[in-house]
PDB file of N, CA and C in Angstrom:
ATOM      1  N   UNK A   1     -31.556 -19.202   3.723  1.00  0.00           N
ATOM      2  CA  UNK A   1     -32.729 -18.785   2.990  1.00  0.00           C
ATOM      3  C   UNK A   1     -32.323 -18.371   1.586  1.00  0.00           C
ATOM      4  N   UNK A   2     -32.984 -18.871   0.646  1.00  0.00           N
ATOM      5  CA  UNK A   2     -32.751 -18.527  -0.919  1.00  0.00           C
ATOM      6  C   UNK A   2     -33.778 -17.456  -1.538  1.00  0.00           C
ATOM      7  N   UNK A   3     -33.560 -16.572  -2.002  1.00  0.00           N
ATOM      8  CA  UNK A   3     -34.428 -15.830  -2.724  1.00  0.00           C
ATOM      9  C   UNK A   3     -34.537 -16.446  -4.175  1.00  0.00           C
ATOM     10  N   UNK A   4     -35.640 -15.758  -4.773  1.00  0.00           N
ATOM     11  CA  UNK A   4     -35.485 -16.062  -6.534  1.00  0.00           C
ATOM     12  C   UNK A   4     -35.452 -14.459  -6.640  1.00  0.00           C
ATOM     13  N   UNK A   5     -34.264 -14.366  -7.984  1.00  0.00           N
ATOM     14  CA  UNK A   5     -34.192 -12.934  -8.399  1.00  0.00           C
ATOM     15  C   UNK A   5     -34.764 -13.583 -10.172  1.00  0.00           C
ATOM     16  N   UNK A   6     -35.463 -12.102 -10.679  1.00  0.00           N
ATOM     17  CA  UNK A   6     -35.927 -12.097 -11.836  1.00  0.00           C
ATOM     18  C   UNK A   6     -34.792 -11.420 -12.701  1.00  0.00           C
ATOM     19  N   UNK A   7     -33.873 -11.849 -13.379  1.00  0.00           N
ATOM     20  CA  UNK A   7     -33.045 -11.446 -14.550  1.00  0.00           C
ATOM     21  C   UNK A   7     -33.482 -11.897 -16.079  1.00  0.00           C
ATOM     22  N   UNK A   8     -33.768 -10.202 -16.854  1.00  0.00           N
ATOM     23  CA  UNK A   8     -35.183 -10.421 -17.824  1.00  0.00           C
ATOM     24  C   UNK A   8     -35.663 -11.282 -17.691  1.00  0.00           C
ATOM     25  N   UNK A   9     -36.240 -12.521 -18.490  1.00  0.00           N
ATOM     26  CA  UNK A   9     -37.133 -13.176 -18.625  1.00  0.00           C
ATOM     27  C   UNK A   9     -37.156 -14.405 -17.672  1.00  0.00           C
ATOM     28  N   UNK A  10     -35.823 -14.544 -17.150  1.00  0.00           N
ATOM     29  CA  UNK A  10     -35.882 -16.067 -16.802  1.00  0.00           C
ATOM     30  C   UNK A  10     -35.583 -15.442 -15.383  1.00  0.00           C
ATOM     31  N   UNK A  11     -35.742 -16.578 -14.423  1.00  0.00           N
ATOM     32  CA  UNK A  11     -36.104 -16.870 -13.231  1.00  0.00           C
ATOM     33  C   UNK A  11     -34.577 -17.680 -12.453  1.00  0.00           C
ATOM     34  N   UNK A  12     -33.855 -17.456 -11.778  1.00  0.00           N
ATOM     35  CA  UNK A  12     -32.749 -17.893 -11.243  1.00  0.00           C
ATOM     36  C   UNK A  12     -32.610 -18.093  -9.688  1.00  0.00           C
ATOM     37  N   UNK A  13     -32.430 -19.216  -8.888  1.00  0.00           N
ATOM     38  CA  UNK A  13     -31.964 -19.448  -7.264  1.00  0.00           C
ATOM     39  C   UNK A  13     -30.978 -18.924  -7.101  1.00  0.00           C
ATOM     40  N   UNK A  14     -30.440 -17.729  -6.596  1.00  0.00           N
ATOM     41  CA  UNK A  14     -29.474 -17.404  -5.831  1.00  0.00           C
ATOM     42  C   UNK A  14     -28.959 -18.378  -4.780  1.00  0.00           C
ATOM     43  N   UNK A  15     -27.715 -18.713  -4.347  1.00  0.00           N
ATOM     44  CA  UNK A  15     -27.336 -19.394  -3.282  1.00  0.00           C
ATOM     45  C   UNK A  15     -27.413 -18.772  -2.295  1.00  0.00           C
ATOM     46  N   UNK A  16     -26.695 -17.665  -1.779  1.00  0.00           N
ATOM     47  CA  UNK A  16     -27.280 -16.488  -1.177  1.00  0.00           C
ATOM     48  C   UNK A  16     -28.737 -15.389  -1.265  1.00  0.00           C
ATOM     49  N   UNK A  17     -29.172 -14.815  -0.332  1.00  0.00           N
ATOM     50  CA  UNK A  17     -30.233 -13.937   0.264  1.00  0.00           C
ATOM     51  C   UNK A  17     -29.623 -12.411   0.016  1.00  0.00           C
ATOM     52  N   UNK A  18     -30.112 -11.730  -0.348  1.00  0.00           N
ATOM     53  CA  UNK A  18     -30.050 -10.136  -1.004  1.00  0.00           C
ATOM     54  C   UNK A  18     -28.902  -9.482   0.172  1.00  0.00           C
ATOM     55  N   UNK A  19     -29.530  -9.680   1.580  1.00  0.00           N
ATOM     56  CA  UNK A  19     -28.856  -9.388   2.271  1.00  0.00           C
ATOM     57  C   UNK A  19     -27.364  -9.691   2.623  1.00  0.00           C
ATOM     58  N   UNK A  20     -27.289 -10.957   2.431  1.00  0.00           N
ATOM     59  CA  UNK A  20     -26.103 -11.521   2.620  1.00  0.00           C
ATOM     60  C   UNK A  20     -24.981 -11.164   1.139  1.00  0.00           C
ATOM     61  N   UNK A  21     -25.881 -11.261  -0.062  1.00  0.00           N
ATOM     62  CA  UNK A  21     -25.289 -10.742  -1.190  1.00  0.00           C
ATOM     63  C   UNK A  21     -24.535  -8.797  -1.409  1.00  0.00           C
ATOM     64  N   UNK A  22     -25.444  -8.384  -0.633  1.00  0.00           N
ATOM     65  CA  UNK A  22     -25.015  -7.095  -0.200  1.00  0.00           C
ATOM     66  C   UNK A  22     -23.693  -6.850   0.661  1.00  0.00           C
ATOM     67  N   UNK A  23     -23.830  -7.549   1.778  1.00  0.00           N
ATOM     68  CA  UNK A  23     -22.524  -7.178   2.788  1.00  0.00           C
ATOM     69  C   UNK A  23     -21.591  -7.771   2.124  1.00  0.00           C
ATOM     70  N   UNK A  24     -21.012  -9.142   0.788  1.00  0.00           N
ATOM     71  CA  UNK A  24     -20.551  -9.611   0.332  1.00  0.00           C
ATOM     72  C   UNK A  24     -19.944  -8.581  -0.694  1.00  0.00           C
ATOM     73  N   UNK A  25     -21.019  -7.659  -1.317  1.00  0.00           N
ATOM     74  CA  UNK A  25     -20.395  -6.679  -2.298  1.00  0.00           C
ATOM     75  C   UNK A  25     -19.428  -5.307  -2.045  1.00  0.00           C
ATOM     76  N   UNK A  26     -20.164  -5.177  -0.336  1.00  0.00           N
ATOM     77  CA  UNK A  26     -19.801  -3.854  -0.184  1.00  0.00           C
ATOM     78  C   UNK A  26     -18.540  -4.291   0.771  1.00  0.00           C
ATOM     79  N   UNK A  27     -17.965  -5.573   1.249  1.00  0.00           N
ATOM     80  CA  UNK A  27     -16.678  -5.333   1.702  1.00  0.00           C
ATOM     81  C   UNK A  27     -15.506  -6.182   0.227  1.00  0.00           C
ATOM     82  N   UNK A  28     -16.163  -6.344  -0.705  1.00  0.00           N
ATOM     83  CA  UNK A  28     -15.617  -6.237  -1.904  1.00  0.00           C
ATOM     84  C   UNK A  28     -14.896  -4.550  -2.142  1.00  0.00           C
ATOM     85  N   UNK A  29     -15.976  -4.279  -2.377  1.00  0.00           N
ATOM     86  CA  UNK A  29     -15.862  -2.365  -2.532  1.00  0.00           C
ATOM     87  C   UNK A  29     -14.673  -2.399  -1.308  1.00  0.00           C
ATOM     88  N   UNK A  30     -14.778  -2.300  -0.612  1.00  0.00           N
ATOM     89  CA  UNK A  30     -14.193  -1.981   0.846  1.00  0.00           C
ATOM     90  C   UNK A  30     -12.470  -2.296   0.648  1.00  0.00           C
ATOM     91  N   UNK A  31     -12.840  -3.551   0.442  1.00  0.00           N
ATOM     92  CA  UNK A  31     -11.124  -4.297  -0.149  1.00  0.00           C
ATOM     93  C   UNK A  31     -10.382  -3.317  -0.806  1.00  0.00           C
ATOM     94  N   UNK A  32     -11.061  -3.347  -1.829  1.00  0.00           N
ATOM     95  CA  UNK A  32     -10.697  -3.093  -3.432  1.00  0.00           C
ATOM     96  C   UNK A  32     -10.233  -1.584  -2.975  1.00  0.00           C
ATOM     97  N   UNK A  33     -10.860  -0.765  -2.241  1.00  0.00           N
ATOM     98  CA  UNK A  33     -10.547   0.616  -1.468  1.00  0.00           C
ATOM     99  C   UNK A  33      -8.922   0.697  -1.088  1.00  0.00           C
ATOM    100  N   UNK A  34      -9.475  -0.556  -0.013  1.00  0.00           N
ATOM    101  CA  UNK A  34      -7.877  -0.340   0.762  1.00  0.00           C
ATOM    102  C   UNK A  34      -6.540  -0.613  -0.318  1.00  0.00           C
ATOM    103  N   UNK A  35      -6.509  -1.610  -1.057  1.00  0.00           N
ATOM    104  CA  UNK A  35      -5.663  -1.639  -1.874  1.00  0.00           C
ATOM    105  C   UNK A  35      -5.300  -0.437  -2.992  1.00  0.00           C
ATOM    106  N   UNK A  36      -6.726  -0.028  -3.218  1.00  0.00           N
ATOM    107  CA  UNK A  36      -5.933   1.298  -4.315  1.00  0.00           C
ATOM    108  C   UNK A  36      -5.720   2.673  -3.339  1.00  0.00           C
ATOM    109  N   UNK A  37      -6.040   2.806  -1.929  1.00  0.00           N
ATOM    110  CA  UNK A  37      -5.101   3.574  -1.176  1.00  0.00           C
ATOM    111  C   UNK A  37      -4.331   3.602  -0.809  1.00  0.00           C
ATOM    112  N   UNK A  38      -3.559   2.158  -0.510  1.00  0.00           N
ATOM    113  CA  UNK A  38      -1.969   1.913  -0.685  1.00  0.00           C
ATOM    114  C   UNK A  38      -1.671   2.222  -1.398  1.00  0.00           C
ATOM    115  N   UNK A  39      -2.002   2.222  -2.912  1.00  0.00           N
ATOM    116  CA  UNK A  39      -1.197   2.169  -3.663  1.00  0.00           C
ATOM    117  C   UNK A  39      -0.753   3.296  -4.215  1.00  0.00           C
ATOM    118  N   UNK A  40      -2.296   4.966  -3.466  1.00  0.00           N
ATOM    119  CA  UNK A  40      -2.034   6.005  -3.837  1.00  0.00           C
ATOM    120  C   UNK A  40      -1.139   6.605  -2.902  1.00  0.00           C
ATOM    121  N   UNK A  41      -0.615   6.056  -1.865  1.00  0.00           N
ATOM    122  CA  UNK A  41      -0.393   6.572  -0.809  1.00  0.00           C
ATOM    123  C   UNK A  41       0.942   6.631  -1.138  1.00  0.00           C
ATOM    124  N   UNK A  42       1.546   6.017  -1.719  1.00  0.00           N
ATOM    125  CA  UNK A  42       3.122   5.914  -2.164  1.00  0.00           C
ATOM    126  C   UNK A  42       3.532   7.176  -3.164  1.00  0.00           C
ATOM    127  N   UNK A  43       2.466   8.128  -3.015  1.00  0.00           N
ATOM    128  CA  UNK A  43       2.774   9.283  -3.765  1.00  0.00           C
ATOM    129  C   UNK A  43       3.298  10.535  -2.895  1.00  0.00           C
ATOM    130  N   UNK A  44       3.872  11.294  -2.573  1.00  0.00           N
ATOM    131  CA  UNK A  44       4.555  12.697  -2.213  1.00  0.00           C
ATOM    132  C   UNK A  44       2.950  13.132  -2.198  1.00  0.00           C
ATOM    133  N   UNK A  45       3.034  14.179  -1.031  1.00  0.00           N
ATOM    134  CA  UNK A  45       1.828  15.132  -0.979  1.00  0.00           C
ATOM    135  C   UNK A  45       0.568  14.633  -0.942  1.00  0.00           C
ATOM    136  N   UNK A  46       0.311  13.495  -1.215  1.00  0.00           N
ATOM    137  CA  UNK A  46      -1.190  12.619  -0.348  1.00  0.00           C
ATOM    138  C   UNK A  46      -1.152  11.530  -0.113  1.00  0.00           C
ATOM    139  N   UNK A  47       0.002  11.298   0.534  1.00  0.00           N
ATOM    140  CA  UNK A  47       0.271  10.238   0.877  1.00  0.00           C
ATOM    141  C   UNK A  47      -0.332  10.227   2.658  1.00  0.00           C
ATOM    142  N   UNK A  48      -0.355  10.936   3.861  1.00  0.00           N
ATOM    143  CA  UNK A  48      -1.294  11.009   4.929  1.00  0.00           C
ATOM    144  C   UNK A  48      -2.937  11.080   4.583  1.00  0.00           C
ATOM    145  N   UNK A  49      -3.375  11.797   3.365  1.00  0.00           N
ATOM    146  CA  UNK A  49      -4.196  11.559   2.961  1.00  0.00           C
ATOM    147  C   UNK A  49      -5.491   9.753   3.107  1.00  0.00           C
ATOM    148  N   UNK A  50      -4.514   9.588   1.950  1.00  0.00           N
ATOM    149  CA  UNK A  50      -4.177   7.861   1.387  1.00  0.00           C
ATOM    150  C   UNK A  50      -4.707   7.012   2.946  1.00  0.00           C
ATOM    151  N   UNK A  51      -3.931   7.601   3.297  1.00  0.00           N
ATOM    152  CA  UNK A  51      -3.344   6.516   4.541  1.00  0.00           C
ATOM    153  C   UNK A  51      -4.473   6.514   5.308  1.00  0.00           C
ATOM    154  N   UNK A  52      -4.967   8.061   5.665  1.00  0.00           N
ATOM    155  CA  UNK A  52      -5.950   8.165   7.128  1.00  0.00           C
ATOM    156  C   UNK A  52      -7.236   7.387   6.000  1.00  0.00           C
ATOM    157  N   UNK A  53      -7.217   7.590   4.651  1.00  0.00           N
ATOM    158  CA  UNK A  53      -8.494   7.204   3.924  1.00  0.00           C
ATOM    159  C   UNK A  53      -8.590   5.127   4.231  1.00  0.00           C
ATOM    160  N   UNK A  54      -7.325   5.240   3.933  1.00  0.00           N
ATOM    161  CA  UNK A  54      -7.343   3.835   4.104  1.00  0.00           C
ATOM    162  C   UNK A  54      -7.275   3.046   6.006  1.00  0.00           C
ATOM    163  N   UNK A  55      -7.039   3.532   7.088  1.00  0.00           N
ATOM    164  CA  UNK A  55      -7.312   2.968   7.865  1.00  0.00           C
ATOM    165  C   UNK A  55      -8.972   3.046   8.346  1.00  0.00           C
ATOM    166  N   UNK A  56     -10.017   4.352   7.633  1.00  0.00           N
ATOM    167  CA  UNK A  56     -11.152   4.597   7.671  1.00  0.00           C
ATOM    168  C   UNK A  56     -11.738   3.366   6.767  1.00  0.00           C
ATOM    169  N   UNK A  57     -11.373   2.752   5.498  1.00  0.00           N
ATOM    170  CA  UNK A  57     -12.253   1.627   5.195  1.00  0.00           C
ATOM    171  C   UNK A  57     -11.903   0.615   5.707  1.00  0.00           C
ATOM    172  N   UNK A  58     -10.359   0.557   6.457  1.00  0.00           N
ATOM    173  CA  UNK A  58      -9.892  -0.906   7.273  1.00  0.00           C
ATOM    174  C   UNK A  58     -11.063  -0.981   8.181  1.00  0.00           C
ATOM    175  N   UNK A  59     -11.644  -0.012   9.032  1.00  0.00           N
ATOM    176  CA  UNK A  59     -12.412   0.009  10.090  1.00  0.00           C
ATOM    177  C   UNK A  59     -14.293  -0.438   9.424  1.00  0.00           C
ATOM    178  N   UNK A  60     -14.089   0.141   8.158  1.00  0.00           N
ATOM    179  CA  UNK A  60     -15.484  -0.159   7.837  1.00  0.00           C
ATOM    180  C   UNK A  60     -15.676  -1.774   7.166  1.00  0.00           C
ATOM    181  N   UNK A  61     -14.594  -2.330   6.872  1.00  0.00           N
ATOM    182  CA  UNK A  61     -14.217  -3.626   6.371  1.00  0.00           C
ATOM    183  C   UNK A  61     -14.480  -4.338   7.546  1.00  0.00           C
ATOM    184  N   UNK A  62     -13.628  -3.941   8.317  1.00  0.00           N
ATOM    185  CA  UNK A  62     -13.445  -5.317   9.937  1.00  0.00           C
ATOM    186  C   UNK A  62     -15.244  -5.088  10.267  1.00  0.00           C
ATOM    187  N   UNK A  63     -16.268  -3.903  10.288  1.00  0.00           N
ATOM    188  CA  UNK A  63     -17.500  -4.053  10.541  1.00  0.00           C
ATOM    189  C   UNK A  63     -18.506  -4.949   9.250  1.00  0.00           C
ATOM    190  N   UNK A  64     -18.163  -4.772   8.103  1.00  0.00           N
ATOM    191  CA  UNK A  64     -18.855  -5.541   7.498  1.00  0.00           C
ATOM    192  C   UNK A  64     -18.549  -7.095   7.470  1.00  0.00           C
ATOM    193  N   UNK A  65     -17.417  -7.288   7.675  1.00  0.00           N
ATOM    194  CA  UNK A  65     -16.785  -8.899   7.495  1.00  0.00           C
ATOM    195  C   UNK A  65     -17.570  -9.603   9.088  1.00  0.00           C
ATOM    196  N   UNK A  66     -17.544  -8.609  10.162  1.00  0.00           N
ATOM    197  CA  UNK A  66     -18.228  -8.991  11.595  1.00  0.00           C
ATOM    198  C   UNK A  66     -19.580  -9.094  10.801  1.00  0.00           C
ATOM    199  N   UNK A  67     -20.470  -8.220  10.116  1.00  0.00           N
ATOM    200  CA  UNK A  67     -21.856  -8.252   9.946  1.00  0.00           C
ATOM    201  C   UNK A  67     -22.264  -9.848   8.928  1.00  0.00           C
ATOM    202  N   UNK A  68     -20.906 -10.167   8.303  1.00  0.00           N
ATOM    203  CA  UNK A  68     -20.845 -10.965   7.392  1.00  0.00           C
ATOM    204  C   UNK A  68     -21.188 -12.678   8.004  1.00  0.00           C
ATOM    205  N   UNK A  69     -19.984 -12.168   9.280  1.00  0.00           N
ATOM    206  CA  UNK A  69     -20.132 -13.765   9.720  1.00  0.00           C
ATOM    207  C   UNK A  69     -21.120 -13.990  11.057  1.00  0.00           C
ATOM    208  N   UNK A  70     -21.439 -12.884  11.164  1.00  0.00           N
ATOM    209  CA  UNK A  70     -22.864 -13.373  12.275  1.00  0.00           C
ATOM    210  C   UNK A  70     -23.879 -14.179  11.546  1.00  0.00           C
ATOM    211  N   UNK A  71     -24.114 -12.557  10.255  1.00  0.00           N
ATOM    212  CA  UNK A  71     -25.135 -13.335   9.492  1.00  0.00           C
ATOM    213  C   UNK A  71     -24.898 -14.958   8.743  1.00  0.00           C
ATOM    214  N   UNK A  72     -23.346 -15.294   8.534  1.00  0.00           N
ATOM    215  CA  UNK A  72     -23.033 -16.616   8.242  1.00  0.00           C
ATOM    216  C   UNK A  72     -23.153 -17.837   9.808  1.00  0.00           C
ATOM    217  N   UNK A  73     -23.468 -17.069  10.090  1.00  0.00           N
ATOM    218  CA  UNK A  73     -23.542 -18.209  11.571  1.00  0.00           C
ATOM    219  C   UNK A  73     -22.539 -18.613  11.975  1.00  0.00           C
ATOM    220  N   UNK A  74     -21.886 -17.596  12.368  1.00  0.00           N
ATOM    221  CA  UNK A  74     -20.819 -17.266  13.127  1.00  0.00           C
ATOM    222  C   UNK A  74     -19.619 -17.758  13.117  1.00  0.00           C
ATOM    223  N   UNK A  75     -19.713 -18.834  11.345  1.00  0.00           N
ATOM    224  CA  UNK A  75     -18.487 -19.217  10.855  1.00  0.00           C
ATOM    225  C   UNK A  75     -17.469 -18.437  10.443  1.00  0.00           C
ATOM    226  N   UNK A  76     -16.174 -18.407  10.715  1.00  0.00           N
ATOM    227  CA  UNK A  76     -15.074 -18.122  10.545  1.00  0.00           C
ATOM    228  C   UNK A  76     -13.636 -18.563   9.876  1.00  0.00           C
ATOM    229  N   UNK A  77     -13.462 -17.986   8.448  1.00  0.00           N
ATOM    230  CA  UNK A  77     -12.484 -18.679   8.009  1.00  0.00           C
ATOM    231  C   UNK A  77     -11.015 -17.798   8.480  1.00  0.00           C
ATOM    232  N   UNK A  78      -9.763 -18.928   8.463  1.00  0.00           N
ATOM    233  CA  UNK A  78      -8.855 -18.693   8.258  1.00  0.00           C
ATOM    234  C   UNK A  78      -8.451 -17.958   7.131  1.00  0.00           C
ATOM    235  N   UNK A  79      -7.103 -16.730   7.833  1.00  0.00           N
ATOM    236  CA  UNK A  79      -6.795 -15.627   7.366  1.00  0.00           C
ATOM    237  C   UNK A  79      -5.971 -15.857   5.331  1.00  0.00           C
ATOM    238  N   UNK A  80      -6.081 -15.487   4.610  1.00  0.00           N
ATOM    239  CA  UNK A  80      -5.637 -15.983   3.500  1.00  0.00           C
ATOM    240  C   UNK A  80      -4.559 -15.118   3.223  1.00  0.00           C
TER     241      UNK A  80
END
């Protein structure tokens, strides 16, 4: 299903549906999480911090990427 989004004046087809564009952004966010908690985690003194922060968005990642590919119809790509 395609939505039309209004950006000012002109009129544009999304390839994706709001919804699907959403779970797409927020395990973006999610990613982008886990990597800069590795990377804080390599610090003295919040480094358990880091860590418990980052297996908490691993868990919210593996649920959006599941919400991702139902809603993709239940396609599944290989790991990159």
């Amino acid at each position: 299903m395609q939505q039309t989004r209004q950006t000012d004046s002109t009129a544009s087809r999304s390839p994706v549906d709001d919804a699907t564009y959403d779970l797409l952004q927020a395990l973006t966010s999610k990613l982008e999480a886990i990597e800069a908690y590795q990377m804080y985690a390599e610090d003295e003194g919040v480094r358990d911090l880091f860590e418990r922060l980052g297996r908490e968005e691993q868990q919210h990642a593996e649920q959006l990427l599941t919400a991702l590919r139902q809603r993709l119809g239940g396609r599944s790509g290989g790991s990159a």
